[in-house]
N, C-alpha and C. Protein backbone atom coordinates (compact mmCIF):
# COMPACT_ATOMS: atom_id res chain seq x y z
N UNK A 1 -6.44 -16.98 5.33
CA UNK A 1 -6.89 -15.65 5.69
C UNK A 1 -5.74 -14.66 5.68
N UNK A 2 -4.37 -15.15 6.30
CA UNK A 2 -3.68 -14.31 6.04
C UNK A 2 -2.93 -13.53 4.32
N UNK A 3 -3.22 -14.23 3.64
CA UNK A 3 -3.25 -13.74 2.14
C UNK A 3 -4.55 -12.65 1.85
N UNK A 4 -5.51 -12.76 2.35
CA UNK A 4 -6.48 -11.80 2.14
C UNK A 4 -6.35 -10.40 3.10
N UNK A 5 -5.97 -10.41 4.34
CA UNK A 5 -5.55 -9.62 5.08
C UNK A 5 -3.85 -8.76 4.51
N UNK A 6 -3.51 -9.68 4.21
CA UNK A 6 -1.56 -9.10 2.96
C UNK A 6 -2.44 -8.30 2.00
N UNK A 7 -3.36 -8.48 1.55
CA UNK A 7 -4.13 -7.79 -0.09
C UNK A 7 -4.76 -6.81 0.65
N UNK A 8 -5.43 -6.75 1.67
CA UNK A 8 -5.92 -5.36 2.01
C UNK A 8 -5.41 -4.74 2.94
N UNK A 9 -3.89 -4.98 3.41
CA UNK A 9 -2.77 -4.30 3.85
C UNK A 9 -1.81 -3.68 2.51
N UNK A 10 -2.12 -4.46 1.61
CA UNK A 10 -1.35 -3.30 0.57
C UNK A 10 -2.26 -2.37 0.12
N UNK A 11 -3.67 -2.70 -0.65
CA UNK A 11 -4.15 -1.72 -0.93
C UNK A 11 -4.73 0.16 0.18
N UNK A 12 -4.44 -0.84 1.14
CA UNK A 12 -4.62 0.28 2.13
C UNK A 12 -3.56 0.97 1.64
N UNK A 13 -2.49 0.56 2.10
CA UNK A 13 -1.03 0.82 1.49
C UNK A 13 -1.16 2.58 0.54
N UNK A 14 -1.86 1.69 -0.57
CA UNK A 14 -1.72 2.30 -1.55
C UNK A 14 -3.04 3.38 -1.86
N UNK A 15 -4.18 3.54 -0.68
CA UNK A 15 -5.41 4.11 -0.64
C UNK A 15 -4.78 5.19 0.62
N UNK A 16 -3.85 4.87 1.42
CA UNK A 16 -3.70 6.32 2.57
C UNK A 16 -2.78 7.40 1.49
N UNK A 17 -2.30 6.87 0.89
CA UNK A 17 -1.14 7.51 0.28
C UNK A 17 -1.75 8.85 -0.46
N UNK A 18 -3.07 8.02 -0.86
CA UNK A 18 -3.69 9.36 -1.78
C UNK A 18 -5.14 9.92 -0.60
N UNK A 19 -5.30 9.27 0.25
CA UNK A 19 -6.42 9.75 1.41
C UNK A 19 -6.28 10.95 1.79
N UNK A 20 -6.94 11.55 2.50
CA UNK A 20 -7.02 12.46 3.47
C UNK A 20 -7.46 14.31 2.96
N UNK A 21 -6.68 15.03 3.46
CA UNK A 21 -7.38 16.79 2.93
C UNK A 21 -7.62 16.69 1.64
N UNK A 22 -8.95 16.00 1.41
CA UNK A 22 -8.87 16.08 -0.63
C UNK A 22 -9.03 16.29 -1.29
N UNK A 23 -9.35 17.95 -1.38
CA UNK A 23 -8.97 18.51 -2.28
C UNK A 23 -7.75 19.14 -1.91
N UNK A 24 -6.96 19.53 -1.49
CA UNK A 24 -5.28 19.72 -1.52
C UNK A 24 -4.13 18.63 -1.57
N UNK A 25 -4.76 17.17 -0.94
CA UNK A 25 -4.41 15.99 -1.43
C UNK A 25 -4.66 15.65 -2.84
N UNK A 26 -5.60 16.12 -3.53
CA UNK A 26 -5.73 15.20 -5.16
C UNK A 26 -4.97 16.63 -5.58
N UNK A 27 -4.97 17.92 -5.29
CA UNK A 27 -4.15 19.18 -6.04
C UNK A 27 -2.60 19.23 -5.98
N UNK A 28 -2.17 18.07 -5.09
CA UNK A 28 -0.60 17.46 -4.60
C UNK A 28 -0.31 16.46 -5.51
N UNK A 29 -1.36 15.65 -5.95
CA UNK A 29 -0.91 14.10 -6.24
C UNK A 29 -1.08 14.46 -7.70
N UNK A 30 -2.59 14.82 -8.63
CA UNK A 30 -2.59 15.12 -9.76
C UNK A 30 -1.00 15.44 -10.57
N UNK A 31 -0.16 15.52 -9.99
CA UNK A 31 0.95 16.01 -11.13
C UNK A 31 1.95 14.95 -10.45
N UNK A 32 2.00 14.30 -10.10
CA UNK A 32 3.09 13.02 -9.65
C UNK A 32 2.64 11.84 -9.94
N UNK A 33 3.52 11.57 -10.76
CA UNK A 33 3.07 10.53 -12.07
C UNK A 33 3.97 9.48 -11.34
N UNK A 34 4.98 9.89 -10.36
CA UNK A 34 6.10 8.84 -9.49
C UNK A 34 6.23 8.74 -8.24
N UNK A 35 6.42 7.78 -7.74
CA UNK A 35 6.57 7.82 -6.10
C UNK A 35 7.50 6.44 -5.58
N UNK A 36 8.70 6.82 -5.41
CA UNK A 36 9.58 5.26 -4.78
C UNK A 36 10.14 5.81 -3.35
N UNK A 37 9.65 4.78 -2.30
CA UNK A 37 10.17 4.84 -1.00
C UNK A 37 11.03 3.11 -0.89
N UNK A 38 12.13 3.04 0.13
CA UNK A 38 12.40 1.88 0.77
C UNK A 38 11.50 1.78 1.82
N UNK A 39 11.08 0.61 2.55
CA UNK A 39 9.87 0.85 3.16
C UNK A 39 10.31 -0.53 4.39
N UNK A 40 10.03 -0.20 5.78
CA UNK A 40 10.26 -1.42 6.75
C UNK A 40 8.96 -1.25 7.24
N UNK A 41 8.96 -3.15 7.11
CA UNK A 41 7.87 -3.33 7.51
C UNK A 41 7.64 -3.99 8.83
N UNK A 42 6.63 -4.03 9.99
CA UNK A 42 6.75 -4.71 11.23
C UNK A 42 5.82 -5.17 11.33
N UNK A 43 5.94 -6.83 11.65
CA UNK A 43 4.75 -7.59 11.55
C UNK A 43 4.86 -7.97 13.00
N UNK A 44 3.49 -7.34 14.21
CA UNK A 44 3.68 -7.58 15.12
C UNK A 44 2.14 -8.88 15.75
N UNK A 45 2.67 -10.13 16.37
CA UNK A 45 1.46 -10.96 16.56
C UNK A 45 1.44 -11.02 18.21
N UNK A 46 0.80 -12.04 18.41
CA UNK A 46 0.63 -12.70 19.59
C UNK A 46 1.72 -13.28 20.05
N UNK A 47 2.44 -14.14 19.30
CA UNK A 47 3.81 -15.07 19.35
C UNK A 47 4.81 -14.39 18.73
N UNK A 48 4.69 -13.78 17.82
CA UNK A 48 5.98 -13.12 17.51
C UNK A 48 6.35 -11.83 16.31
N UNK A 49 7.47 -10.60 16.64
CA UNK A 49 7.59 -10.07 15.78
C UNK A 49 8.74 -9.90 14.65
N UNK A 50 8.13 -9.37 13.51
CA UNK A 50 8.86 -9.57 12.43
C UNK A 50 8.97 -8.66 11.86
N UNK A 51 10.49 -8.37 11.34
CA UNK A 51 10.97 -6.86 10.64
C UNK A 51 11.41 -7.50 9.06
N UNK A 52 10.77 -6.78 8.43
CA UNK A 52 11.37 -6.89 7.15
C UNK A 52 11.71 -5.60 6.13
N UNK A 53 12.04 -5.20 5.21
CA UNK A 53 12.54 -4.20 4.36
C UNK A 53 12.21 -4.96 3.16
N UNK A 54 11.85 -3.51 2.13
CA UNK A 54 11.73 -3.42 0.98
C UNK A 54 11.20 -2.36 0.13
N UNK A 55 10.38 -2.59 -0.99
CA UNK A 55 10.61 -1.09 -1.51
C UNK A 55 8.91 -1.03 -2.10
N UNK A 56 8.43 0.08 -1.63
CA UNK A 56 7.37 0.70 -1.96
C UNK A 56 7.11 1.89 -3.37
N UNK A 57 6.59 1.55 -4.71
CA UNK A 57 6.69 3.13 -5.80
C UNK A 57 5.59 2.96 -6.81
N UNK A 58 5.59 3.49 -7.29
CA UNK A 58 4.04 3.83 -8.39
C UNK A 58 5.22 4.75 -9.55
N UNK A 59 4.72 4.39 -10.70
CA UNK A 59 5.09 4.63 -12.09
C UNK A 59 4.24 5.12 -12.63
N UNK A 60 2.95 5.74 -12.14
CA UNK A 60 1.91 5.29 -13.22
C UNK A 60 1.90 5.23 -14.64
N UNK A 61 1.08 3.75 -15.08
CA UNK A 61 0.29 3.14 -14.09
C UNK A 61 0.62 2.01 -13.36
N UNK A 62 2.02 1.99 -13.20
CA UNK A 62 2.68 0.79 -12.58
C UNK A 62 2.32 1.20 -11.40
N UNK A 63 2.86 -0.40 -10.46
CA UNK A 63 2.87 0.39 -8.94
C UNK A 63 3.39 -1.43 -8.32
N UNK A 64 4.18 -1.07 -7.34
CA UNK A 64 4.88 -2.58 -6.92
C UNK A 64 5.07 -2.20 -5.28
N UNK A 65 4.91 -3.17 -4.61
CA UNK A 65 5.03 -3.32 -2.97
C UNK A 65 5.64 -4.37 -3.10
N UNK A 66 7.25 -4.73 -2.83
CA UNK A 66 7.81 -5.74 -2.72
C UNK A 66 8.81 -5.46 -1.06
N UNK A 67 8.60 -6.85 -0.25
CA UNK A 67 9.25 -7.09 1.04
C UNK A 67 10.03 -8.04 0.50
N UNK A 68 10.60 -8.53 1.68
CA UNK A 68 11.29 -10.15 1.38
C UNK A 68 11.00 -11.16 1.67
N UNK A 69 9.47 -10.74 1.71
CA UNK A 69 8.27 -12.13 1.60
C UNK A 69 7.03 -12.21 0.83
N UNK A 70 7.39 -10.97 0.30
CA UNK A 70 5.95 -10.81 -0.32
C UNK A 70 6.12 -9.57 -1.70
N UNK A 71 5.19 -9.72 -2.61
CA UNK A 71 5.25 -9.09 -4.07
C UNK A 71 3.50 -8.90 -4.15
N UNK A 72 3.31 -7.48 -4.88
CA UNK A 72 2.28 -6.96 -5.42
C UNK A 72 2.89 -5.91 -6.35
N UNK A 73 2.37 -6.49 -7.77
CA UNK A 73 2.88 -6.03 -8.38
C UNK A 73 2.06 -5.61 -10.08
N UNK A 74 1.79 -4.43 -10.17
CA UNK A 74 1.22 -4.08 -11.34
C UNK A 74 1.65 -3.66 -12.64
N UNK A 75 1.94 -4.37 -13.71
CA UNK A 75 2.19 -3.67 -14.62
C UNK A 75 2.00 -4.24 -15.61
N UNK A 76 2.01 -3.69 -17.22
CA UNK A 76 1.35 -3.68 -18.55
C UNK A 76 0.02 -4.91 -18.33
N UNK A 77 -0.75 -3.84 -17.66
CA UNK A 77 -2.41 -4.50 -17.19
C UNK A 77 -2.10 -5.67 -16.58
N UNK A 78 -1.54 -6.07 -15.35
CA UNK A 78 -1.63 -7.30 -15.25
C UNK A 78 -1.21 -7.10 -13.88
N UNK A 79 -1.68 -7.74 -12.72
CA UNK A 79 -1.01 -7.87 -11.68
C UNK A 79 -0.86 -9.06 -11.40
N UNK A 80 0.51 -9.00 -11.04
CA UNK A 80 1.17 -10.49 -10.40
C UNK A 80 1.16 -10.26 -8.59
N UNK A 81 1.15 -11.45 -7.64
CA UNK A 81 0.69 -11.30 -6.95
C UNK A 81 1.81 -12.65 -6.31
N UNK A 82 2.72 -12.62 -5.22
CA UNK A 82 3.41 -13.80 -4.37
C UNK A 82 3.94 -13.37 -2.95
N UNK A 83 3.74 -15.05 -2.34
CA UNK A 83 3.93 -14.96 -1.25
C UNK A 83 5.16 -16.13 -0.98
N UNK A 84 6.43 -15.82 -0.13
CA UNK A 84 7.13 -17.08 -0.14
C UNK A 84 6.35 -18.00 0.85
N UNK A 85 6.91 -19.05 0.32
CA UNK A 85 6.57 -20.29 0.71
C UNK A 85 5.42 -20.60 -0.13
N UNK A 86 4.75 -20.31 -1.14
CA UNK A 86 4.17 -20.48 -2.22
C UNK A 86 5.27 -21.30 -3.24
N UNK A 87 4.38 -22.06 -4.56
CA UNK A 87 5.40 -22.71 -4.77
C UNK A 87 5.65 -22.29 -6.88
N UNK A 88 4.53 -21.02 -6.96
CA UNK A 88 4.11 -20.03 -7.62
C UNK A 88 3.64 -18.77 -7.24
N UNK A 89 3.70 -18.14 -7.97
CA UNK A 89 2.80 -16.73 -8.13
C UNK A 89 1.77 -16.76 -8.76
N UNK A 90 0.50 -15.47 -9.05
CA UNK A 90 -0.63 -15.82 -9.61
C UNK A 90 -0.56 -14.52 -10.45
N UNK A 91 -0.98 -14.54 -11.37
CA UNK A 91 -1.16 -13.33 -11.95
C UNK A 91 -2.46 -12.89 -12.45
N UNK A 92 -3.13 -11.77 -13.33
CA UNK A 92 -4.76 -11.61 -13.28
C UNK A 92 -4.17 -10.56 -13.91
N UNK A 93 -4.75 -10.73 -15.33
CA UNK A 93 -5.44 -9.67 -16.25
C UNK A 93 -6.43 -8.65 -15.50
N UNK A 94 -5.54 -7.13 -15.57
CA UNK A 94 -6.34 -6.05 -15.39
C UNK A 94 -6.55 -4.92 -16.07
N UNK A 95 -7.83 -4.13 -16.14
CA UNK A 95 -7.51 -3.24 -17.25
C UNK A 95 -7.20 -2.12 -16.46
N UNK A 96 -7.94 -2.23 -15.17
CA UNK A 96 -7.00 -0.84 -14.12
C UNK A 96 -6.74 -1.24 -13.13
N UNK A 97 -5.75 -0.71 -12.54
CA UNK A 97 -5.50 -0.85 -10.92
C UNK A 97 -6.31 -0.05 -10.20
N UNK A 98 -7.18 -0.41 -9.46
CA UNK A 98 -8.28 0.64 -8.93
C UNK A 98 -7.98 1.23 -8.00
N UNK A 99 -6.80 0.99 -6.76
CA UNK A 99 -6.41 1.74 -6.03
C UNK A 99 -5.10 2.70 -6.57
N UNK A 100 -4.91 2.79 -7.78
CA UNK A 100 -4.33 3.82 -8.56
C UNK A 100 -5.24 4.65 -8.88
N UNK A 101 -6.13 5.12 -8.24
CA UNK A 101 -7.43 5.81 -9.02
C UNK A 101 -7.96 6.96 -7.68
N UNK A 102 -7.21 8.10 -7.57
CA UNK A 102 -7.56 8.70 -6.46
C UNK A 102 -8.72 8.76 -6.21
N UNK A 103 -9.88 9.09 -6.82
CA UNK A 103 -11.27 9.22 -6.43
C UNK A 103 -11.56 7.70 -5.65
N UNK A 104 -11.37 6.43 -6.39
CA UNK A 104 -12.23 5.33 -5.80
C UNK A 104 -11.57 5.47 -4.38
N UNK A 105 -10.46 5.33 -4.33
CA UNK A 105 -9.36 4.85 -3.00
C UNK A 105 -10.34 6.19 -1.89
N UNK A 106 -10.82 6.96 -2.11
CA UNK A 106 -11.14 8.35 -0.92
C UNK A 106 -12.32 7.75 -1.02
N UNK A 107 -13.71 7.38 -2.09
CA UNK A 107 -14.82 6.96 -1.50
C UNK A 107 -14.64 5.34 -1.31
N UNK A 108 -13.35 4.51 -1.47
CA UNK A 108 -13.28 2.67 -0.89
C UNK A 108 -12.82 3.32 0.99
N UNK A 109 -12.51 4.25 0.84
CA UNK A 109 -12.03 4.57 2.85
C UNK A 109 -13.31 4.77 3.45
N UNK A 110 -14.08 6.21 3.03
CA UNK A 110 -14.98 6.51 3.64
C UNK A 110 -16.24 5.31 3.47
N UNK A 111 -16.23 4.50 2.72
CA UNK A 111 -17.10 3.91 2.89
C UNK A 111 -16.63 2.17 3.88
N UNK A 112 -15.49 2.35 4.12
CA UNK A 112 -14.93 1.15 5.25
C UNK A 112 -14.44 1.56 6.25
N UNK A 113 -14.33 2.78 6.58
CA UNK A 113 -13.84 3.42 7.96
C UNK A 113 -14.42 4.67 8.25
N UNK A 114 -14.54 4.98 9.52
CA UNK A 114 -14.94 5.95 9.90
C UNK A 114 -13.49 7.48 9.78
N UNK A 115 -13.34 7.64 9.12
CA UNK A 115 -12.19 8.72 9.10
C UNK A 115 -12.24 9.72 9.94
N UNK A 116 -11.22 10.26 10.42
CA UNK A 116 -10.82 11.06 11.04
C UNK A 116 -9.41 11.96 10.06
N UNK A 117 -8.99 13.00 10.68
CA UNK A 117 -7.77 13.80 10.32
C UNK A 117 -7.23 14.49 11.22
N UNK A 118 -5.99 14.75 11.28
CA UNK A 118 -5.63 15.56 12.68
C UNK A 118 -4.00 16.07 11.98
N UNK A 119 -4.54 17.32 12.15
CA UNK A 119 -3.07 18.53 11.75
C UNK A 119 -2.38 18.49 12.52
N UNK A 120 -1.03 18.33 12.19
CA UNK A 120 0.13 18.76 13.39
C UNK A 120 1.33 19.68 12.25
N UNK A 121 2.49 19.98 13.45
CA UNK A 121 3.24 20.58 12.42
C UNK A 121 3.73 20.47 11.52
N UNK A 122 3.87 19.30 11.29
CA UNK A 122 4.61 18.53 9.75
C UNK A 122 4.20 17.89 8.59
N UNK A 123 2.70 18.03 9.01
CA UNK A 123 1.66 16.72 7.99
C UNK A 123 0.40 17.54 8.38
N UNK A 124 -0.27 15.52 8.48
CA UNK A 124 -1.00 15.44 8.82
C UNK A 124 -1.48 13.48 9.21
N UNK A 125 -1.83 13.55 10.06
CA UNK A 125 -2.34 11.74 10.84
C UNK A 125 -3.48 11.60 10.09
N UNK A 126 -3.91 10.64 9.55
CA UNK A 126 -5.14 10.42 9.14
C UNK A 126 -5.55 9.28 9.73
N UNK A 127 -6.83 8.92 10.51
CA UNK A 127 -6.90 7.57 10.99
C UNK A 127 -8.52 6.88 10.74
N UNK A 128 -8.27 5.82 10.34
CA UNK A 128 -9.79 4.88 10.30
C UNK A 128 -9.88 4.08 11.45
N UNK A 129 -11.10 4.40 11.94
CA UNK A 129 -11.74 3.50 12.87
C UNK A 129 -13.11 2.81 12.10
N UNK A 130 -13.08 1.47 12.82
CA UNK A 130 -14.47 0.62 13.04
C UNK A 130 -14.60 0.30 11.48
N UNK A 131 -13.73 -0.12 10.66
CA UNK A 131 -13.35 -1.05 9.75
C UNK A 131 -14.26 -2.03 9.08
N UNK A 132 -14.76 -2.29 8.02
CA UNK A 132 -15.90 -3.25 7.91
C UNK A 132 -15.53 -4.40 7.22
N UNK A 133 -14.00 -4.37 6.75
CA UNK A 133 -13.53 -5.83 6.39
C UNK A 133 -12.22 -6.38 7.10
N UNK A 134 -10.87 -7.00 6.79
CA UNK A 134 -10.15 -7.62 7.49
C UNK A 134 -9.45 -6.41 8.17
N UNK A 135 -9.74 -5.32 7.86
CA UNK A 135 -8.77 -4.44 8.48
C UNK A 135 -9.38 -3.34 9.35
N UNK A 136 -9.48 -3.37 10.51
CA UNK A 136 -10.32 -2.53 11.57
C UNK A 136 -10.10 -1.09 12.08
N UNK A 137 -8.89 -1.40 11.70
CA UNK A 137 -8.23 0.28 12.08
C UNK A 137 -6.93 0.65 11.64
N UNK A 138 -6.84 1.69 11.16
CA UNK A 138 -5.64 2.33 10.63
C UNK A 138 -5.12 3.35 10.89
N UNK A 139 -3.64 4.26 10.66
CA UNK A 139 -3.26 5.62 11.19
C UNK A 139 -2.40 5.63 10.08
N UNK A 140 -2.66 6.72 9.47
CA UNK A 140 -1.39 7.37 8.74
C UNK A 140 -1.05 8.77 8.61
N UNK A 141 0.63 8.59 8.50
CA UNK A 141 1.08 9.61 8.81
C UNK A 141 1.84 10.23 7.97
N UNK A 142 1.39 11.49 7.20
CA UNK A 142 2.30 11.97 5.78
C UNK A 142 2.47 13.63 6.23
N UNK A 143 3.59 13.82 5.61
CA UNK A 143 4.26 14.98 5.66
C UNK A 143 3.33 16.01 5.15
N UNK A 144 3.51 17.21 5.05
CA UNK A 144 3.39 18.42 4.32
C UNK A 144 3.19 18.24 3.26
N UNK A 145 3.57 17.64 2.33
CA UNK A 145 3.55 17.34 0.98
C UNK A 145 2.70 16.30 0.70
N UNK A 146 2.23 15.53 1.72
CA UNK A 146 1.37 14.70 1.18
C UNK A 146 1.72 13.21 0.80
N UNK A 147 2.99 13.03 1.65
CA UNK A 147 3.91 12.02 1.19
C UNK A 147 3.84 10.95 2.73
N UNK A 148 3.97 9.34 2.28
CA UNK A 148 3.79 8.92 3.42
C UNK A 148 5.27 9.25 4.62
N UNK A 149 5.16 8.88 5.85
CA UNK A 149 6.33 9.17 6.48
C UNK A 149 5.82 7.52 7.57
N UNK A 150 4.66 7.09 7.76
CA UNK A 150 4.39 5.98 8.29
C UNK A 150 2.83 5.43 8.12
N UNK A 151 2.58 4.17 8.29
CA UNK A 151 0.82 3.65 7.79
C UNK A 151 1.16 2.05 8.95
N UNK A 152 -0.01 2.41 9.62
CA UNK A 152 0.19 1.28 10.58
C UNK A 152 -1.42 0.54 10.35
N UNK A 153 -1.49 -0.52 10.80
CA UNK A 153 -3.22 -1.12 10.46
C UNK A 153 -3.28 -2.24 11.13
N UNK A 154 -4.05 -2.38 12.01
CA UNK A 154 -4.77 -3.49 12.63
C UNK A 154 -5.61 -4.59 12.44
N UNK A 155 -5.65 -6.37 12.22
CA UNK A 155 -6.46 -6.85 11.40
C UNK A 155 -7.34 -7.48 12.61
N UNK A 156 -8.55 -8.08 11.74
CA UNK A 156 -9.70 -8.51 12.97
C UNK A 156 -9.00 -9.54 14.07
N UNK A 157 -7.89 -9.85 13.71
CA UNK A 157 -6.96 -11.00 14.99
C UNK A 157 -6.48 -10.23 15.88
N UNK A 158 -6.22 -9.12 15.39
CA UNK A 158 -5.65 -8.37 16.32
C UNK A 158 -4.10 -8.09 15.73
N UNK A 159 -3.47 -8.72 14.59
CA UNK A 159 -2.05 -8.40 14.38
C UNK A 159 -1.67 -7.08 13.84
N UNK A 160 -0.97 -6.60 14.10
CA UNK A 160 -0.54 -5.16 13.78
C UNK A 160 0.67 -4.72 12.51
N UNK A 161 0.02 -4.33 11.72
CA UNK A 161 1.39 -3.77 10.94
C UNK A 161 1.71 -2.84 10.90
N UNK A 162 3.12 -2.43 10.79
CA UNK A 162 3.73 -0.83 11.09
C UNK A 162 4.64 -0.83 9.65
N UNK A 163 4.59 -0.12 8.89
CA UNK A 163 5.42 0.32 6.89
C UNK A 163 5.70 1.90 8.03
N UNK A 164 7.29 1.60 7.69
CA UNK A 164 7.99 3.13 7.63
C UNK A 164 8.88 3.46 6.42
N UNK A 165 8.17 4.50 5.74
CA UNK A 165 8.92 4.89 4.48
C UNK A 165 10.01 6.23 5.33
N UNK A 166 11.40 5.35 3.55
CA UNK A 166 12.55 6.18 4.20
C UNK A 166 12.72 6.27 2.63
N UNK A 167 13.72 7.47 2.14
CA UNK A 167 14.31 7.62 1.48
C UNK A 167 12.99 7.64 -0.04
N UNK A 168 12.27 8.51 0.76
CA UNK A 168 10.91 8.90 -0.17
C UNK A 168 11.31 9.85 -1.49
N UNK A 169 11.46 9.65 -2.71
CA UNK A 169 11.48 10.26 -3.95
C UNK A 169 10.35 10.26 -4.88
N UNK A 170 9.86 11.46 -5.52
CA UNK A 170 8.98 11.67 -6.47
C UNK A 170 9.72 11.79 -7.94
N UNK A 171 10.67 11.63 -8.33
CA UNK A 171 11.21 11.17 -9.30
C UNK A 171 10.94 9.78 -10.23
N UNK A 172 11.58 9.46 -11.16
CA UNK A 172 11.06 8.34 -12.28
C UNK A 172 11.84 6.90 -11.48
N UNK A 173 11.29 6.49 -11.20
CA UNK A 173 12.01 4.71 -10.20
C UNK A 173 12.80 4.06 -11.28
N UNK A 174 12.52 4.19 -12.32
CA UNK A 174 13.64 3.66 -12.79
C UNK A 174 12.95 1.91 -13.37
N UNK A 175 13.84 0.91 -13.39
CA UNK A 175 13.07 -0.50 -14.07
C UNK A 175 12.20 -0.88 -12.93
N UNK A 176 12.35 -0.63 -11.97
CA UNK A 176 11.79 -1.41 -10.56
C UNK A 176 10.60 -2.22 -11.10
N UNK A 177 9.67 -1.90 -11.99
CA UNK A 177 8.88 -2.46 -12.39
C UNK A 177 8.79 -4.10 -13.11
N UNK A 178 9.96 -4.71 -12.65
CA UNK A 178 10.31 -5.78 -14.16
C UNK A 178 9.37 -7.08 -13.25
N UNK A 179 8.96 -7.74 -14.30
CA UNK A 179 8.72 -8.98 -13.45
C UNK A 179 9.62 -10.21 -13.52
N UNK A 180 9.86 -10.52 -12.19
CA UNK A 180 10.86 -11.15 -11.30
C UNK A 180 10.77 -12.60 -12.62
N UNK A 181 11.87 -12.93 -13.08
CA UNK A 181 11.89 -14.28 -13.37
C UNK A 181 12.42 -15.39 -12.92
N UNK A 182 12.02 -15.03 -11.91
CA UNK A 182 13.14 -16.35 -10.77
C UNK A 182 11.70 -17.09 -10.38
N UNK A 183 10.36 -16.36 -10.41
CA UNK A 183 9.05 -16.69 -9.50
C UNK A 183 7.90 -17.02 -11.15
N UNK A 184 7.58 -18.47 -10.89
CA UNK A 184 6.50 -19.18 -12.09
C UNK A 184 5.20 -18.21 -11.48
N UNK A 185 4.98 -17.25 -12.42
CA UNK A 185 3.57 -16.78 -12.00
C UNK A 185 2.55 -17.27 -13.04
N UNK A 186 1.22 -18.00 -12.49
CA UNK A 186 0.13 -19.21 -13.27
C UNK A 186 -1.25 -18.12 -13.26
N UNK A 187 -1.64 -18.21 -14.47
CA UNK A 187 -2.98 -17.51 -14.67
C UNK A 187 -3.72 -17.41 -13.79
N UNK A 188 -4.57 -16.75 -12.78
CA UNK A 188 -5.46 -16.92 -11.93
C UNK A 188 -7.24 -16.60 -12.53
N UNK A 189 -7.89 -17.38 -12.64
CA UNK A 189 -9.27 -17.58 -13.47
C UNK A 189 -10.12 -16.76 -12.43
């Protein structure tokens, strides 16, 4: 379960980013073809918490969430997909990344959370309540621009994750996109 709860902690990930005021959110994003943050992540449980770092960016139509336990990773149609302590990766022929797709990602929210929005001086909070799959509740928090600054999410166990992006650029990322050859990634059917 916790691999299915990691998959809809990234795509959330990658669905607040483009969420919220939207039409001044898709009139922000439409022309940013790039997005690379370093990103810490906090994995908080019952027994114990865990800090990790790594790097969050979109190329389109690339787009990669890598920690130092974990890889999601899209590119030339294909997403590869690992977790350590795996003893492979999986990969899966795609012809799109669907949470690269501002429209689906605004009606995949409203139709799994109850949304909310709330203006303050620097952004704006966006938050889902009452969740209809592994992920029950969410808050995110993006600047003025429309850029994340934090995305926290709650799963039906109750564990909490907290992603704080630092060192946020809309510029070209550069190779970040390569796939790792240190990790056997095996067809997934």
């Amino acid at each position: 379960m916790k691999g299915n709860s990691i998959t809809i902690g990234i795509c959330l990930t990658f669905s607040v980013i483009f969420a919220g005021y939207e039409d001044s959110l898709i009139s922000a994003w439409d022309g940013r073809d790039n997005f690379s943050a370093k990103i810490t992540r906090t994995n908080i449980t019952f027994i114990d918490t865990t800090i990790e770092k790594g790097v969050f960016a979109i190329g389109k139509p690339d787009a990669i969430y890598r920690t130092e336990t974990e890889l999601v990773l899209f590119t030339a149609g294909t997403l590869y997909t690992f977790t350590s302590g795996s003893d492979v990766g999986l990969k899966l022929p795609m012809k799109d990344f669907v949470y690269a797709d501002i429209g689906t990602l605004m009606k995949k929210l409203r139709e799994e959370f109850e949304i909310g929005y709330i203006h303050t001086d620097s952004g704006v909070t966006i938050t889902g309540k009452k969740g209809l799959g592994d992920i029950t509740e969410f808050t995110a928090v993006l600047d003025r621009h429309y850029l994340p600054v934090s995305i926290n999410w709650v799963d039906i166990f109750g564990y909490k994750v907290i992603l704080e992006f630092e060192d946020v650029d809309t510029g070209n990322p550069g190779d970040i996109f390569e796939i790792p050859e240190e990790i056997d990634f095996i067809l997934q059917e």
